[in-house]
Protein backbone atom coordinates (compact mmCIF):
# COMPACT_ATOMS: atom_id res chain seq x y z
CA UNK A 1 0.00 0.00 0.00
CA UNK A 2 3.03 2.60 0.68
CA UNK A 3 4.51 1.53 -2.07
CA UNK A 4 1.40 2.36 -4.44
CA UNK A 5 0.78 5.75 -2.37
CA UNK A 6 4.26 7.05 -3.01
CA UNK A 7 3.21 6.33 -6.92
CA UNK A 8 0.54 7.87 -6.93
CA UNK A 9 2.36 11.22 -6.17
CA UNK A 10 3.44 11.53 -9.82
CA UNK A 11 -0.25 12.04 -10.98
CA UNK A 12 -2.48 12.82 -8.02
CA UNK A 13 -3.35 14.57 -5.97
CA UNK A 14 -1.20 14.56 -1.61
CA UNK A 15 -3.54 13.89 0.33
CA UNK A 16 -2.30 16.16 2.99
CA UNK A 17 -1.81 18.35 0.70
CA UNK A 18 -3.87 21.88 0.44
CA UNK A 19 -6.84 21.36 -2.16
CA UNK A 20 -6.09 23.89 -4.66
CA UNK A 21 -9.39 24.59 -6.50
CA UNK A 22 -9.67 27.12 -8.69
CA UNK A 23 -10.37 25.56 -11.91
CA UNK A 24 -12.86 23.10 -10.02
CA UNK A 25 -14.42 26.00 -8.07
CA UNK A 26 -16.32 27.24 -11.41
CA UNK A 27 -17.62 24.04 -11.94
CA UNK A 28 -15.99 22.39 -14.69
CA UNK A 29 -14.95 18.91 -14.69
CA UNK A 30 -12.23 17.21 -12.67
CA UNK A 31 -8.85 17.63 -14.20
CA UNK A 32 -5.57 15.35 -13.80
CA UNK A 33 -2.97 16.62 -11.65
CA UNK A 34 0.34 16.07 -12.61
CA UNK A 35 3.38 17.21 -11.34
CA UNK A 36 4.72 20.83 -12.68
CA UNK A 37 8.09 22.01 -12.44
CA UNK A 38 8.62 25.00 -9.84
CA UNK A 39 10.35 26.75 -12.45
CA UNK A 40 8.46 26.67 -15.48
CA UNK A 41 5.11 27.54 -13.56
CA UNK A 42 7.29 30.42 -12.35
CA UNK A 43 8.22 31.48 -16.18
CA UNK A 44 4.99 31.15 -17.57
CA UNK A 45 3.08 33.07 -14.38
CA UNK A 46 5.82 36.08 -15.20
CA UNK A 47 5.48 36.14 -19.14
CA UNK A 48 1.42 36.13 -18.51
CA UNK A 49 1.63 38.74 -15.83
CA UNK A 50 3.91 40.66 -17.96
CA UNK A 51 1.47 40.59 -21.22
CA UNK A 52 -1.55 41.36 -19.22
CA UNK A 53 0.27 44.05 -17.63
CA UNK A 54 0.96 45.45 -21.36
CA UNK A 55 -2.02 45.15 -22.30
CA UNK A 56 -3.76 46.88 -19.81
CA UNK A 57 -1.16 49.66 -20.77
CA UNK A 58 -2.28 49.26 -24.63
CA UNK A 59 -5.76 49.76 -23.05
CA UNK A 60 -5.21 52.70 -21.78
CA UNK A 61 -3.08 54.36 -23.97
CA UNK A 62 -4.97 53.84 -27.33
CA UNK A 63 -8.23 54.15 -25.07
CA UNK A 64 -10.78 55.71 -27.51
CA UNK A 65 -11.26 59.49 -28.13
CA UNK A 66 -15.04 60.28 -27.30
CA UNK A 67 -14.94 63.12 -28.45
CA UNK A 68 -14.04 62.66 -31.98
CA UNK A 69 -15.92 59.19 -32.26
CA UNK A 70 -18.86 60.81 -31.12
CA UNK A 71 -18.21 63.67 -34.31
CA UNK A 72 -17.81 60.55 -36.34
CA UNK A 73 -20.98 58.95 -35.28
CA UNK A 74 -23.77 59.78 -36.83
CA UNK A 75 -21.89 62.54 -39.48
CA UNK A 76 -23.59 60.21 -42.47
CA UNK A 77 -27.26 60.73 -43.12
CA UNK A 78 -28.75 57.26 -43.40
CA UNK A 79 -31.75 59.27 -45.09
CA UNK A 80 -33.11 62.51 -46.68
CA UNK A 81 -33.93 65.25 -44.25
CA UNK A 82 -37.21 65.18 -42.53
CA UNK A 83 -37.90 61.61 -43.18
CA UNK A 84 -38.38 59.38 -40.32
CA UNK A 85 -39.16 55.53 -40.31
CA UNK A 86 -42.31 54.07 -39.23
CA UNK A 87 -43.49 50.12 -38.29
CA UNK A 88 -46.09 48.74 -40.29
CA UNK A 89 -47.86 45.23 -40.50
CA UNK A 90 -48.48 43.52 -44.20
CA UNK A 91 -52.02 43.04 -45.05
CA UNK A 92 -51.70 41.69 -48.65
CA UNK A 93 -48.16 40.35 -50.53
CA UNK A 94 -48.08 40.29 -54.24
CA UNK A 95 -44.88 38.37 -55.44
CA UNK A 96 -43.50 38.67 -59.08
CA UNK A 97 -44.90 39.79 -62.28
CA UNK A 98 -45.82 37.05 -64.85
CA UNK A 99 -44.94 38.99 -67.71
CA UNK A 100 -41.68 40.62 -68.44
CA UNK A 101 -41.31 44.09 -68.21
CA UNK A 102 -44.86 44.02 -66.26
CA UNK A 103 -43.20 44.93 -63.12
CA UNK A 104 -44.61 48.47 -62.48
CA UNK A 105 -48.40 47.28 -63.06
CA UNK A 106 -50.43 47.24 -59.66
CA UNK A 107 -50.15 44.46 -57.66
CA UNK A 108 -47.11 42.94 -59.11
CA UNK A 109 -44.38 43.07 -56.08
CA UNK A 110 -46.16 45.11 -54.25
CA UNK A 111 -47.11 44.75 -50.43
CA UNK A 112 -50.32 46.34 -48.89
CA UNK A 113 -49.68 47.47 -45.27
CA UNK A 114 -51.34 49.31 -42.58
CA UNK A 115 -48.96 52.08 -40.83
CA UNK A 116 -48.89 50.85 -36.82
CA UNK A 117 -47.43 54.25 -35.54
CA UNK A 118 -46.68 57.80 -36.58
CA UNK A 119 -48.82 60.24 -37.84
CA UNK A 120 -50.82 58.53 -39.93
CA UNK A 121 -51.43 55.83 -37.74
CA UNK A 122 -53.64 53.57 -39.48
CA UNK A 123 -53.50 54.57 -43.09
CA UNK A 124 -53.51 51.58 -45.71
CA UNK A 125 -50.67 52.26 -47.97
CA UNK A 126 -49.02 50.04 -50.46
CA UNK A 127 -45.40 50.13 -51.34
CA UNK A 128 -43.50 48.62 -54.06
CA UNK A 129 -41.12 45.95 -53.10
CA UNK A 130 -38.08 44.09 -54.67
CA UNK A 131 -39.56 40.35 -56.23
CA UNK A 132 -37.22 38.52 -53.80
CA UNK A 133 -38.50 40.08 -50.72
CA UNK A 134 -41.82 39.26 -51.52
CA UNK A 135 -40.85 35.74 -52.12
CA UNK A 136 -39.01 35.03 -49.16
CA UNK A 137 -41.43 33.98 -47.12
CA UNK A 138 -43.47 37.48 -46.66
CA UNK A 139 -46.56 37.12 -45.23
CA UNK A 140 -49.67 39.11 -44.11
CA UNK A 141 -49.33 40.45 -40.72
CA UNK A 142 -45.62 40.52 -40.85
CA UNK A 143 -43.97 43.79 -39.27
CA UNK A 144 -42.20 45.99 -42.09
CA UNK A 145 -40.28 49.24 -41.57
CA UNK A 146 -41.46 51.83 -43.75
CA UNK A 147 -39.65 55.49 -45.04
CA UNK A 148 -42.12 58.29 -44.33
CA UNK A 149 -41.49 61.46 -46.36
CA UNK A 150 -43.23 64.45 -45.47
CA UNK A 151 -45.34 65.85 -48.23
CA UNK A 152 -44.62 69.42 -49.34
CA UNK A 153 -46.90 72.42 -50.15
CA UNK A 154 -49.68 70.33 -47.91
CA UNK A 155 -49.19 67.48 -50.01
CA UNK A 156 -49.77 64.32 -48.13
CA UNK A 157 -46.87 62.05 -46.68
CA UNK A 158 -44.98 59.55 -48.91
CA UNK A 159 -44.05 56.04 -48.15
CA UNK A 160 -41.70 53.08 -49.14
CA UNK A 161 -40.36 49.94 -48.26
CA UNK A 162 -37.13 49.75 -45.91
CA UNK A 163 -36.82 46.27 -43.94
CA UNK A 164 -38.51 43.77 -42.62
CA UNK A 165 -38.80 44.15 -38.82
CA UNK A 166 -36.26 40.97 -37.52
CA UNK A 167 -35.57 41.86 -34.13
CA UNK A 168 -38.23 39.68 -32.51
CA UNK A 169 -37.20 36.76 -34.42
CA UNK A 170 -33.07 37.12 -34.22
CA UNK A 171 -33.99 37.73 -29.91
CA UNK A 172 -35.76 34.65 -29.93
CA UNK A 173 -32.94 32.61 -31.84
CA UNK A 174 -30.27 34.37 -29.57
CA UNK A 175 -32.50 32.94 -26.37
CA UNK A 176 -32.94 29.01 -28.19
CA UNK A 177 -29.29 29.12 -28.82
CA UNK A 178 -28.58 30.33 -24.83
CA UNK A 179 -30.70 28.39 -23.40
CA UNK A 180 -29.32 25.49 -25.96
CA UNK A 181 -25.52 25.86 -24.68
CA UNK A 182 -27.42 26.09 -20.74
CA UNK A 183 -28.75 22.33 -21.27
CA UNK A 184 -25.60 21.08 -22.74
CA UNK A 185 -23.04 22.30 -20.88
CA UNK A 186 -24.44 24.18 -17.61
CA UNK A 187 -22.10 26.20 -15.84
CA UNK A 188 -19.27 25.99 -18.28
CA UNK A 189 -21.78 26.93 -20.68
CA UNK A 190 -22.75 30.43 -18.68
CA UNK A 191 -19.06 30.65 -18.12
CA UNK A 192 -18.73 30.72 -22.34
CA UNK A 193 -21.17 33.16 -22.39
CA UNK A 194 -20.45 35.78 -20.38
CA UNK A 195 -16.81 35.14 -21.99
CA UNK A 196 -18.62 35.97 -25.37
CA UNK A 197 -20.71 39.16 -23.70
CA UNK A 198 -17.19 40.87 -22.25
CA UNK A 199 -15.66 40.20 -25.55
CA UNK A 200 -18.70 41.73 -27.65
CA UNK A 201 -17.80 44.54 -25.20
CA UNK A 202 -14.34 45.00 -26.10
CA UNK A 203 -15.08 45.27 -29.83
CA UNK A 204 -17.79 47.80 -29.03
CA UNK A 205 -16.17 49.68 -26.50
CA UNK A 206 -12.88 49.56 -27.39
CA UNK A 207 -11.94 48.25 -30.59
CA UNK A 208 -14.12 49.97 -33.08
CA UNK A 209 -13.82 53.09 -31.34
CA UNK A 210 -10.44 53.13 -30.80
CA UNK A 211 -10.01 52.66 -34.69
CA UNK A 212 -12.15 55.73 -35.54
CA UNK A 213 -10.12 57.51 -33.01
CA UNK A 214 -7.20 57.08 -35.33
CA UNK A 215 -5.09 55.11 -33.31
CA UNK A 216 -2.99 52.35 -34.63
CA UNK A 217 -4.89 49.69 -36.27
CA UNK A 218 -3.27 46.53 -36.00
CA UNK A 219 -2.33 47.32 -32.34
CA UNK A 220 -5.53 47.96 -31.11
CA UNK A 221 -6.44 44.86 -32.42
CA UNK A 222 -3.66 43.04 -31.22
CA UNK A 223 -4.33 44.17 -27.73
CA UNK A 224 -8.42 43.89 -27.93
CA UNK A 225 -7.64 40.27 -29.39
CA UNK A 226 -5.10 39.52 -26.15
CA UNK A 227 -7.45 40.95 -23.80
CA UNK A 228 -10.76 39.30 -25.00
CA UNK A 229 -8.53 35.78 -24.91
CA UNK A 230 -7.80 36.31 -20.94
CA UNK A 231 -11.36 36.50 -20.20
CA UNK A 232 -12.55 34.22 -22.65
CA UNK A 233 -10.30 31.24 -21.75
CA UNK A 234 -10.14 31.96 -17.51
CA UNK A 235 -13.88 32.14 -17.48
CA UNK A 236 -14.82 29.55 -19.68
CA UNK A 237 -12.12 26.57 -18.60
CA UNK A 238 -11.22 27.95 -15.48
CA UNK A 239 -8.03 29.62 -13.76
CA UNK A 240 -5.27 26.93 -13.93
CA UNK A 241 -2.09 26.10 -15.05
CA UNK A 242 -3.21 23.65 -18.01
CA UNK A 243 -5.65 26.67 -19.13
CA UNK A 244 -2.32 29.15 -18.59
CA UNK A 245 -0.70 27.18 -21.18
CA UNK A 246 -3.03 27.42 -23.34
CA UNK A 247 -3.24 30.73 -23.27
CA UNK A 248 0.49 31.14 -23.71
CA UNK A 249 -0.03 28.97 -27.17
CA UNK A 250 -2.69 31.33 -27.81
CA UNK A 251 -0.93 34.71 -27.46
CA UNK A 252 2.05 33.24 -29.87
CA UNK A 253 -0.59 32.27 -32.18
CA UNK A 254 -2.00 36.08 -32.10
CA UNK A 255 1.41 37.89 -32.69
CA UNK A 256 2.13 35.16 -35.47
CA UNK A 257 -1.17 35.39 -37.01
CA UNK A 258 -1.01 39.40 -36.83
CA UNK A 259 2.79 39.51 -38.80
CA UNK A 260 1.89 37.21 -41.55
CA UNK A 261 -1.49 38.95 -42.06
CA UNK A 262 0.53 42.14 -42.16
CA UNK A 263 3.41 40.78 -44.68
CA UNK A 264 0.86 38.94 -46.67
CA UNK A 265 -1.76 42.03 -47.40
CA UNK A 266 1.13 44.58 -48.36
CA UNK A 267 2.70 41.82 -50.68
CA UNK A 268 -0.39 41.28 -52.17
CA UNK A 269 -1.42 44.89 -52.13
CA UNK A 270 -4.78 44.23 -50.81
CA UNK A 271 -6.91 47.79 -50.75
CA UNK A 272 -9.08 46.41 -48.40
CA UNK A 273 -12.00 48.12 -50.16
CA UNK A 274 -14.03 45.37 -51.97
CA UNK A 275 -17.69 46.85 -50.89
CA UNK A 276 -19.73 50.10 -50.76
CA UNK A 277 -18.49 50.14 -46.46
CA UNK A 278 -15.15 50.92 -48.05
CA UNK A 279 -15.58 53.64 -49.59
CA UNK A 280 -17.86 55.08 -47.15
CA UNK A 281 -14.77 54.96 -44.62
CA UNK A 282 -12.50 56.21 -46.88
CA UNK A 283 -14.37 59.74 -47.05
CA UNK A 284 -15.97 59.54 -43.80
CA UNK A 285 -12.49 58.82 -41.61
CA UNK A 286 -9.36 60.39 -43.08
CA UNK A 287 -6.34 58.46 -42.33
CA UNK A 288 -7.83 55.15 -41.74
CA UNK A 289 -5.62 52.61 -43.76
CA UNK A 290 -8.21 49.57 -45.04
CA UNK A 291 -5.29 47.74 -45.37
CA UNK A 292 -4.56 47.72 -41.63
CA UNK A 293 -7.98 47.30 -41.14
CA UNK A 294 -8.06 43.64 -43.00
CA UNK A 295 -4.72 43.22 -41.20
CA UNK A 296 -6.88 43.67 -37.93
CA UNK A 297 -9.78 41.24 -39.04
CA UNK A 298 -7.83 38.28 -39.89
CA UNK A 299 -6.17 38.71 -36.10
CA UNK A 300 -9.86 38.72 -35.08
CA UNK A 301 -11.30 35.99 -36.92
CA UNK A 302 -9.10 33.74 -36.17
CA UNK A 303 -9.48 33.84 -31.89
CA UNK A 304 -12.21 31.06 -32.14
CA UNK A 305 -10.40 28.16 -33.75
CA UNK A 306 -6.77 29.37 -32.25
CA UNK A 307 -8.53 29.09 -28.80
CA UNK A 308 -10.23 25.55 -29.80
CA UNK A 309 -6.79 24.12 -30.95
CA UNK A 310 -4.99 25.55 -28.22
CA UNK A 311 -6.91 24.40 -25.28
CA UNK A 312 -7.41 20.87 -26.82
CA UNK A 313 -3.67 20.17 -26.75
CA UNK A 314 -2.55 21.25 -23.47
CA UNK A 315 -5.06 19.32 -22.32
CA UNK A 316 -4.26 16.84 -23.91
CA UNK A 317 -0.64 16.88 -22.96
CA UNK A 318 -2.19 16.87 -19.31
CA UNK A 319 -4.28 14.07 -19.96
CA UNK A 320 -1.45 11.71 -21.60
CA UNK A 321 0.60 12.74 -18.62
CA UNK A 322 -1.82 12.12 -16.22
CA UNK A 323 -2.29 8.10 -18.26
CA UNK A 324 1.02 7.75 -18.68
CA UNK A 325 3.22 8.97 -15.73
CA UNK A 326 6.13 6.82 -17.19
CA UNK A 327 5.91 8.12 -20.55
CA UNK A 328 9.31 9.87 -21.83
CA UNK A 329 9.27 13.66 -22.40
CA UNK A 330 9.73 13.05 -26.38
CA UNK A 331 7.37 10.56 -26.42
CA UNK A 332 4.72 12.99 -24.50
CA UNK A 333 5.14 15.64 -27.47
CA UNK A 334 5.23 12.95 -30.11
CA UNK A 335 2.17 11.26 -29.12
CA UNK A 336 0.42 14.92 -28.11
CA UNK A 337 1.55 16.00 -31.68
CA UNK A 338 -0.18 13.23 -33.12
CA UNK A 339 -3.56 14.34 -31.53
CA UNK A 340 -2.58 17.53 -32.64
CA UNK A 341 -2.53 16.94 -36.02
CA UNK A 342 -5.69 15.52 -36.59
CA UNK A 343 -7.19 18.38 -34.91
CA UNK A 344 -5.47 20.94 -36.90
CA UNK A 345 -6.33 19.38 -40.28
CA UNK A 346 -10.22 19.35 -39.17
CA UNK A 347 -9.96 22.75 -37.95
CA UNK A 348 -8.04 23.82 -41.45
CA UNK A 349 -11.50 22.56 -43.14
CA UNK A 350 -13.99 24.33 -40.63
CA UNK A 351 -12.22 27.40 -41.37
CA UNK A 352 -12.32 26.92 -44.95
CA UNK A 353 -15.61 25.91 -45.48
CA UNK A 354 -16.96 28.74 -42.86
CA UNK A 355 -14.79 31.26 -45.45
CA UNK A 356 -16.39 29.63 -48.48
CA UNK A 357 -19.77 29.63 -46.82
CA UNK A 358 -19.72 33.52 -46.58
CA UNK A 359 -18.11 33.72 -49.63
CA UNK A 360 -21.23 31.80 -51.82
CA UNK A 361 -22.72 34.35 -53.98
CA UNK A 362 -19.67 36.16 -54.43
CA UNK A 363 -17.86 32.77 -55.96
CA UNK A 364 -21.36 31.71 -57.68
CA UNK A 365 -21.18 35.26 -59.27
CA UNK A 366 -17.68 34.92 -60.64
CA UNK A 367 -19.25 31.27 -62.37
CA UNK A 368 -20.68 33.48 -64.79
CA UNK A 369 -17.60 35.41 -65.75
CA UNK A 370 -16.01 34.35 -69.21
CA UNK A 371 -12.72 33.52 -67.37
CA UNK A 372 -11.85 30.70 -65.36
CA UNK A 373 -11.38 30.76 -61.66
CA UNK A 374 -8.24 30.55 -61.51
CA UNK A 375 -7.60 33.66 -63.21
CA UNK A 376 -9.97 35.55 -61.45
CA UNK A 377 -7.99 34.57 -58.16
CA UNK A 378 -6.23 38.00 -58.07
CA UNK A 379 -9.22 39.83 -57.90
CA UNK A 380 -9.31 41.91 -54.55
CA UNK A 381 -12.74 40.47 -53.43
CA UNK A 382 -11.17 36.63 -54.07
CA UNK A 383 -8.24 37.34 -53.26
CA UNK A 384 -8.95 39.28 -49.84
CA UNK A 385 -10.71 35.71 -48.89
CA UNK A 386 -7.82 33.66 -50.16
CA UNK A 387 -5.44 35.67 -47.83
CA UNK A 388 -7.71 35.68 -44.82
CA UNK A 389 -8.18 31.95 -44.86
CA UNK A 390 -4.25 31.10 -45.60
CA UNK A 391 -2.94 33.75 -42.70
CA UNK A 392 -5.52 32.45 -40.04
CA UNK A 393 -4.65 29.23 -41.02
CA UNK A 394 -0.48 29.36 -40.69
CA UNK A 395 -1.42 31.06 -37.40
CA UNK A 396 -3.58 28.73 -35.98
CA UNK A 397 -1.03 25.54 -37.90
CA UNK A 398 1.92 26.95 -35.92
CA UNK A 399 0.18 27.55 -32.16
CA UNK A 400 -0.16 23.71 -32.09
CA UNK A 401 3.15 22.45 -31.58
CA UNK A 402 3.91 25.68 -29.80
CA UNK A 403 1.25 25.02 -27.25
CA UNK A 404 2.69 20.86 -27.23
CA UNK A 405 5.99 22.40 -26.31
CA UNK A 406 4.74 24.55 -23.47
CA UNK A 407 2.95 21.90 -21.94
CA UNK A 408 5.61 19.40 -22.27
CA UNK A 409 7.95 22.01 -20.69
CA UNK A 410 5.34 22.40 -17.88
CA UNK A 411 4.26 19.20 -16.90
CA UNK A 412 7.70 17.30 -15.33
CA UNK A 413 9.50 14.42 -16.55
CA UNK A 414 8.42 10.90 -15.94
CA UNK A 415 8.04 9.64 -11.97
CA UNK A 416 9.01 13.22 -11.25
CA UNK A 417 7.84 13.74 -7.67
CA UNK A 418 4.93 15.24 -6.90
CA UNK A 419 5.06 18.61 -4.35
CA UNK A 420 1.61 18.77 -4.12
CA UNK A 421 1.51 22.00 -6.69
CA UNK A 422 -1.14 19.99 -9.20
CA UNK A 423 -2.33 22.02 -12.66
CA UNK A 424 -4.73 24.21 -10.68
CA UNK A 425 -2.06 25.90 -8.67
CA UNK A 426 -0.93 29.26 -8.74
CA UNK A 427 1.69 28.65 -5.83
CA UNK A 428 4.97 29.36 -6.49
């Protein structure tokens, strides 16, 4: 029996010694403890301590000017002057026009509605309509937003078709898919999600803004990205060493993923400007550089697959360590990398297919172009994609042995002894 005890000190937990719960304390499932050396859990606490010290700094420094975002918001009429927009419920839909070059006789894509507020609350009106809206599913007593003009010289009001009012339906799909993650993973689920509310707050509080303010693109990004990764991956998988590494695979994968994206969009002399929103920023905000600014998004972009690929593999260097407490260090990384891989080459397809999935109409338009695809690959809107997908990618390839590495350099060698410092501890 003291012989198995003393064993058991390579992989468990001393049982006189202090329960260090921090990880298990927001609920998430029992991890292995192995043994980690004093002195790389002393490293790694320094170099995390170090960058979150930065990038509070970065924070604060490129900390967004209210002032002149405030001047920027809302400079841009989204309308002509005096016209305000109104809800409205469809009484009668009328799809497309049978004949060609019918489509301004009555009824052909046309909606009837009844105005719900305003004014003329209450007035029938009818508005014209493009085919597909009427065709997607438009219905009588669906809620439309309508542009009211005023009338001039006494004339009576004008009206037209704006939106469809989606709000009700995209709050009830945000509550199924909440209360969706709730049932499946409980706590760890909440945990994800207010991870995913504080970094919808970053962007909207500080990145964005920041950016309008002028300040450096791809740094703001860098540090938003770095910032929305702490709280993402402490409150979702808890605060422990394993999830420390992780994050330290993470961080290289952002400043990797951020200087390729920045080589590869001057060297393919990306504008950045492939849509009407270009442009718009171009006049609206002198000095921003659309170029940075696709720089920035590919660092984005890529946080949610970096952090999947990350986490999996120190915890999966924990777990083989935990299995295998006689397993050599080579053989750790060899056997981790091999896990590795075939999670990297199923992540390489989810983000290509996710990039080809937003990408649909744009590559069904260019099937009716008289050249072939592969010609039309330097094209900035094809090519912007091709880069985005190819930087995230080398990013998120490279973080995976880099993560292996730092969790084989945490957890100790084989039969190490244990000093009752498991992966949850923040003793040094």
């Amino acid at each position: 029996m003291a012989g198995k005890h003393a064993g058991g000190h390579a992989r468990g937990r001393d049982e006189h010694a202090p329960a260090h719960g921090h990880g298990h304390g927001h609920g998430h499932g029992p991890a292995p403890d192995v043994a980690v050396g004093r002195g790389p859990r002393i490293a790694l606490t320094a170099l995390l301590v170090a960058v979150a010290a930065a990038t509070l700094v970065g924070i604060v420094h490129w900390w967004p000017d209210s002032g002149r975002v405030d001047k920027l918001q809302g400079s841009m009429a989204f309308t002509a002057q005096g016209a305000t927009y109104v809800p409205a419920t469809a009484t009668k839909v009328e799809g497309r026009c049978a004949q060609v070059g019918a489509s301004g006789s009555a009824g052909c894509g046309h909606v009837a509605a009844k105005v719900a507020d305003g004014p003329d609350r209450g007035k029938a009106v009818t508005v014209e309509v493009p085919p597909e809206v009427s065709e997607a599913g438009l219905s009588p007593g669906d809620s439309l937003e309508l542009l009211r003009i005023p009338g001039a010289n006494g004339q009576p009001a004008t009206y037209s078709y704006f939106s469809i009012e989606r709000n009700t339906p995209l709050w009830l799909l945000g509550a199924v898919f909440a209360i969706a993650v709730l049932l499946v993973a409980r706590l760890r689920g909440l945990m994800a999600l207010i991870g995913l509310g504080v970094a919808a707050a970053v962007v909207g509080w500080f990145l964005l803004p920041a950016m309008l303010s002028g300040h450096p693109v791809v740094a703001v990004a860098v540090v938003a990205a770095v910032a929305i990764m702490y709280v993402v991956l402490y409150t979702t998988h808890g605060v422990s060493l394993r999830t420390s590494v992780a994050l330290g695979g993470t961080l290289a994968g952002i400043a990797l993923t951020a200087l390729v994206a920045w080589y590869a969009v001057g060297d393919t002399h990306l504008t950045g400007v492939v849509d009407e929103g270009g442009g718009v920023l171009i006049a609206q905000v002198p000095g921003l550089s659309l170029q940075r600014v696709l720089v920035a998004s590919v660092v984005i972009a890529g946080l949610g697959a970096l952090n999947d690929v990350t986490i999996t593999q120190a915890s999966a260097v924990w777990e083989l360590r935990a299995a295998a407490p006689d397993m050599g260090r080579a053989e750790l990384v060899r056997s981790a990398m091999r896990i590795g891989r075939d999670h990297v080459a199923s992540t390489i397809y989810t983000l290509a297919f996710a990039y080809v999935g937003t990408s649909l109409a744009l590559l069904l338009a260019v099937q009716l172009y008289d050249r072939p695809l592969l010609d039309l690959l330097g094209t900035e809107e094809i090519a912007e994609e091709v880069v985005r997908s190819l930087t995230g990618g080398i990013g998120l390839v490279l973080a995976m042995p880099i993560t292996t590495a730092l969790a084989a350099l945490m957890v100790s060698g084989p039969r190490t002894a244990y000093d009752g410092h498991g992966e949850d501890s923040w003793i040094v």
